[in-house]
Protein backbone atom coordinates (compact mmCIF):
# COMPACT_ATOMS: atom_id res chain seq x y z
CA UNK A 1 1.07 -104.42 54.12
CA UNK A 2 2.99 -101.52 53.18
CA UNK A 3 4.71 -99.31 55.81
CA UNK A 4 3.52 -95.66 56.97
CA UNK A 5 5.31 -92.54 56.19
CA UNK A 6 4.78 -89.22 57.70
CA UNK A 7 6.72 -86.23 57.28
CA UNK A 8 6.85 -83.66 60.25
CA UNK A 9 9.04 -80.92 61.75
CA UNK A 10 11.36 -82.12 64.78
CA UNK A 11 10.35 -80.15 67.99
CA UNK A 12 13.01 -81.99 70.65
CA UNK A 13 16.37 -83.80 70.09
CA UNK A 14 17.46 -83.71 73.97
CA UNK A 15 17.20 -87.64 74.02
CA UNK A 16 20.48 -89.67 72.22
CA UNK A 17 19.59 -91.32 69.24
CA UNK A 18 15.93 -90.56 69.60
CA UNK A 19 13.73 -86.87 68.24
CA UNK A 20 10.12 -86.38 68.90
CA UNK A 21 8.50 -85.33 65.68
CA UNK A 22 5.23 -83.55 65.53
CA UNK A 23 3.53 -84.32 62.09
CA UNK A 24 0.10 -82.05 60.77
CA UNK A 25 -2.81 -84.24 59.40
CA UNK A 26 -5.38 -82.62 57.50
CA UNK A 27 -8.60 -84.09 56.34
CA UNK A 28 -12.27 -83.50 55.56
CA UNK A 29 -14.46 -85.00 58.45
CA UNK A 30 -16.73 -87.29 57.44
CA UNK A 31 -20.18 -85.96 59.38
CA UNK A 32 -19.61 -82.23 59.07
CA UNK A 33 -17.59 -81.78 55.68
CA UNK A 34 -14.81 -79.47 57.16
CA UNK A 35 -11.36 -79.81 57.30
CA UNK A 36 -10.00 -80.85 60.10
CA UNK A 37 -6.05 -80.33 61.63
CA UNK A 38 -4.66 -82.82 63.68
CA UNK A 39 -1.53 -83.14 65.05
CA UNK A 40 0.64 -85.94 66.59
CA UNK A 41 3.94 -86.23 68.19
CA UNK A 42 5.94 -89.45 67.59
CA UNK A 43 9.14 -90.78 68.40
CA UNK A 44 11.72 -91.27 66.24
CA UNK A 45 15.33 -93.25 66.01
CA UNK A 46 18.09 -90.99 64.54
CA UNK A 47 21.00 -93.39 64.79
CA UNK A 48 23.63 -90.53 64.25
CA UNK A 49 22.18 -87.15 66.00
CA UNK A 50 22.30 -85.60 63.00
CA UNK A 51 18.97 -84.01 62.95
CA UNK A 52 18.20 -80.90 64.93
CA UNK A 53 14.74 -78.66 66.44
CA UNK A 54 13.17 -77.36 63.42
CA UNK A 55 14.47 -79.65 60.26
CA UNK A 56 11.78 -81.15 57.99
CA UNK A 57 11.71 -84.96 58.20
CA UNK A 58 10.39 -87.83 56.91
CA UNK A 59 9.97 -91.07 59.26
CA UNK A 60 8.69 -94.71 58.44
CA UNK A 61 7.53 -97.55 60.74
CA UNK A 62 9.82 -99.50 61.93
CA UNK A 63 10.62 -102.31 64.65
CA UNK A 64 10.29 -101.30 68.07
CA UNK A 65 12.97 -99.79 69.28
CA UNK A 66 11.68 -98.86 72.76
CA UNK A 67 8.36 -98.67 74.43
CA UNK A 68 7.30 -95.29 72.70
CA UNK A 69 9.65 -95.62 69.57
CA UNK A 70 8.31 -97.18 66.44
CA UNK A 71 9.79 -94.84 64.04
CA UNK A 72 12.70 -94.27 61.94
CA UNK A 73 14.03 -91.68 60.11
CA UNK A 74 14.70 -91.80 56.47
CA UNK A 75 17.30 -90.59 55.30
CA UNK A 76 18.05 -88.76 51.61
């Protein structure tokens, strides 16, 4: 089974080593036909601090790290 990948704008980065991303879904529902937003926050693991509130990222599951992260961020 292949792993997920969101990408998502970084909304806190108080933690060390760890950002909480909040990633937009959008889909058509499948009773009413409209398109639906959703939105999620998930932890992330940034080993180095490097990313700050408001840069575009792209996570991937991952091992857990801690109870709430499951997430890493990919780096390019």
């Amino acid at each position: 089974m292949s792993k997920r990948e969101f990408s998502g704008k970084v909304i806190k980065d108080k933690n060390n080593k760890t950002i909480v991303v909040l990633v937009k879904r959008r889909y058509k529902h499948p009773f009413f036909g409209k398109v639906v937003t959703d939105t999620k926050k998930y932890h992330a693991h940034d080993e180095k601090n490097k990313f700050k509130v408001g840069d575009k990222v792209q996570i991937i599951e991952s091992i857990p790290y801690s109870k709430k992260k499951k997430w890493k961020v990919v780096d390019k």
